[in-house]
C-alpha atoms as a PDB file:
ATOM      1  CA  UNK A   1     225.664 -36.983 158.921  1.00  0.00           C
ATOM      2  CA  UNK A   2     225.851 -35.843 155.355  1.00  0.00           C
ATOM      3  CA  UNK A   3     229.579 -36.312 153.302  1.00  0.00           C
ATOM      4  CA  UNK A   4     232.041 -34.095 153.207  1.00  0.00           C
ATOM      5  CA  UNK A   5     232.586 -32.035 150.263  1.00  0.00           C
ATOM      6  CA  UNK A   6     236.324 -33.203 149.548  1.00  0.00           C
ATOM      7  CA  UNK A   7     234.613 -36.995 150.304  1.00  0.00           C
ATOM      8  CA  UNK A   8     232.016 -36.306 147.391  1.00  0.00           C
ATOM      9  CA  UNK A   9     234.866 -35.455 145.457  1.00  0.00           C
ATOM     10  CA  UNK A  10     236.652 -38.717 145.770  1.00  0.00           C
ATOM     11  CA  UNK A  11     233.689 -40.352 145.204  1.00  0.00           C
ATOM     12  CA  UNK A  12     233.110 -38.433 141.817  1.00  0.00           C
ATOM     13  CA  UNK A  13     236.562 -38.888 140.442  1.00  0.00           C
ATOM     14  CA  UNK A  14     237.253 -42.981 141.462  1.00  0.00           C
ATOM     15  CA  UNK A  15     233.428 -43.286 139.708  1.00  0.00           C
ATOM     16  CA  UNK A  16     234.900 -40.980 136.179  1.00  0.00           C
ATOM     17  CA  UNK A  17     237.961 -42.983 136.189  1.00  0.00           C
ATOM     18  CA  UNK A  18     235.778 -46.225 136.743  1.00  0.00           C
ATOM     19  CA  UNK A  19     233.263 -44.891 133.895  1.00  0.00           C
ATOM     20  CA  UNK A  20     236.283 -43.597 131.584  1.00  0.00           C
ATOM     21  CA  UNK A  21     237.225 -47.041 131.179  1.00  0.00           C
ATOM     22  CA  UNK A  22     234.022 -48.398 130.908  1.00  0.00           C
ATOM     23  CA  UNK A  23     234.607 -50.232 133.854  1.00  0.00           C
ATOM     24  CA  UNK A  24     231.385 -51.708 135.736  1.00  0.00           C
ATOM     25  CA  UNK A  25     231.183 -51.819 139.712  1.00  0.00           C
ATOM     26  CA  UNK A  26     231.814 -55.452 139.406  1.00  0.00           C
ATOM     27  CA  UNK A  27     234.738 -54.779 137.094  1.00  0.00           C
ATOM     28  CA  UNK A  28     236.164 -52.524 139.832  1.00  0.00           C
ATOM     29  CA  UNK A  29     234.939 -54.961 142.633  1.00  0.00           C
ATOM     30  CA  UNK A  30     237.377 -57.627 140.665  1.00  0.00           C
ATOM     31  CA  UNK A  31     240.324 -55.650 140.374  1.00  0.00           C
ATOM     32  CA  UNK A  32     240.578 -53.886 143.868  1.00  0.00           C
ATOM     33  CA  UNK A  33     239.204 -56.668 145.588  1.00  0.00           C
ATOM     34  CA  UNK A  34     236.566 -54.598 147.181  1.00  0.00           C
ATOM     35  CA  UNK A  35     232.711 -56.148 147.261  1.00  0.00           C
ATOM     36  CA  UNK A  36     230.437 -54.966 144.803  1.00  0.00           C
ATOM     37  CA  UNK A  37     228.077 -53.650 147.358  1.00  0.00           C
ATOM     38  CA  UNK A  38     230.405 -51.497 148.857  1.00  0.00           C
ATOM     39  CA  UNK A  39     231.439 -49.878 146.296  1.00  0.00           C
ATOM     40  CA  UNK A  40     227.653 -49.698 145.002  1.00  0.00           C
ATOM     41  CA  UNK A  41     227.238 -48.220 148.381  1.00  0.00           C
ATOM     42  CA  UNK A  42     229.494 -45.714 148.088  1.00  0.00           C
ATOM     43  CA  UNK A  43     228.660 -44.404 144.463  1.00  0.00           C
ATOM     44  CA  UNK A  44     224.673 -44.437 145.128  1.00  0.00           C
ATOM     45  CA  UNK A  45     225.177 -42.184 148.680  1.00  0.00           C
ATOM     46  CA  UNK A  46     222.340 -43.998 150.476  1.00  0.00           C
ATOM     47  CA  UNK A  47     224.240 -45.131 153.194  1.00  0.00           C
ATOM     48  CA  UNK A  48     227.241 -42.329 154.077  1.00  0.00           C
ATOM     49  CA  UNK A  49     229.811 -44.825 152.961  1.00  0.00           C
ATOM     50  CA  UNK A  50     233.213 -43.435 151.727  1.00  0.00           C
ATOM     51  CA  UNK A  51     236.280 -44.057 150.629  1.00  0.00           C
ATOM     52  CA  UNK A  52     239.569 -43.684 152.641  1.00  0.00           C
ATOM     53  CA  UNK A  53     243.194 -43.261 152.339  1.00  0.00           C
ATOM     54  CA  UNK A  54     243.877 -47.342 152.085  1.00  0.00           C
ATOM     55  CA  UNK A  55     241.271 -47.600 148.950  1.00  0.00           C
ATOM     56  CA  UNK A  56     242.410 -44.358 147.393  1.00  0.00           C
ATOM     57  CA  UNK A  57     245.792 -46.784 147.317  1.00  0.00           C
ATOM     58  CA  UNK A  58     244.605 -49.362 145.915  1.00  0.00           C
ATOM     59  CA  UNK A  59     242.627 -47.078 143.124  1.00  0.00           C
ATOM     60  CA  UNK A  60     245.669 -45.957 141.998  1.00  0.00           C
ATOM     61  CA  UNK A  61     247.161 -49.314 141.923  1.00  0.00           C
ATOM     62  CA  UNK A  62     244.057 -50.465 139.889  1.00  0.00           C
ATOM     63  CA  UNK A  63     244.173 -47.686 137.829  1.00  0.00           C
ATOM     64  CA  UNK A  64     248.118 -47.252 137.173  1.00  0.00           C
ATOM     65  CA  UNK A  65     247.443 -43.515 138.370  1.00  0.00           C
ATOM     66  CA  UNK A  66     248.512 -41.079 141.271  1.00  0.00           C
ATOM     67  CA  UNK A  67     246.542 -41.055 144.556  1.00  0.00           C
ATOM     68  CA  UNK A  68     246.388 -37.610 143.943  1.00  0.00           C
ATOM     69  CA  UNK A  69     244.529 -37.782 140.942  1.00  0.00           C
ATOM     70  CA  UNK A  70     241.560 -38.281 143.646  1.00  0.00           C
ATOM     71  CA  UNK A  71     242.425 -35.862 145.360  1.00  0.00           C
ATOM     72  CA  UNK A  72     241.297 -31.810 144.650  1.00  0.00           C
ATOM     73  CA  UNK A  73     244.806 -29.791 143.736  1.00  0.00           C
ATOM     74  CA  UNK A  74     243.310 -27.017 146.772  1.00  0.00           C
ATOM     75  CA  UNK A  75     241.126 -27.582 149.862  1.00  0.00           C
ATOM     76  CA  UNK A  76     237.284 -26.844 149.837  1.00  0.00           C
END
């Protein structure tokens, strides 16, 4: 079962904000105390994982952002 397109989205923006700061998966692993492989899982598609409401959280905790700046500002 392939993503959904507002999951994709997610995706793309934690991976921008992780990129924008020159952050590396293991970087990101560190601060959100998430395992490298996950989130290398997640980013690389191969295996349908996603991100959800509790790790959107802890993004924006990471990040010192909104949750909602993972979120789209209208619904697909």
């Amino acid at each position: 079962m392939a993503l959904a397109d507002i999951e994709q989205y997610v995706i793309d923006k934690v991976r921008a904000k992780r990129l924008e700061l020159n952050w590396t998966q293991e970087d990101l692993s560190a601060a959100s105390g998430l395992s490298q492989g996950f989130i290398g899982d997640v980013e690389s598609g191969k295996r349908e994982k996603k991100y959800n409401f509790k790790h959107i959280n802890t993004f924006a905790k990471v990040f010192k952002c909104s949750p909602k700046d993972f979120l789209p500002n209208l619904p697909f």
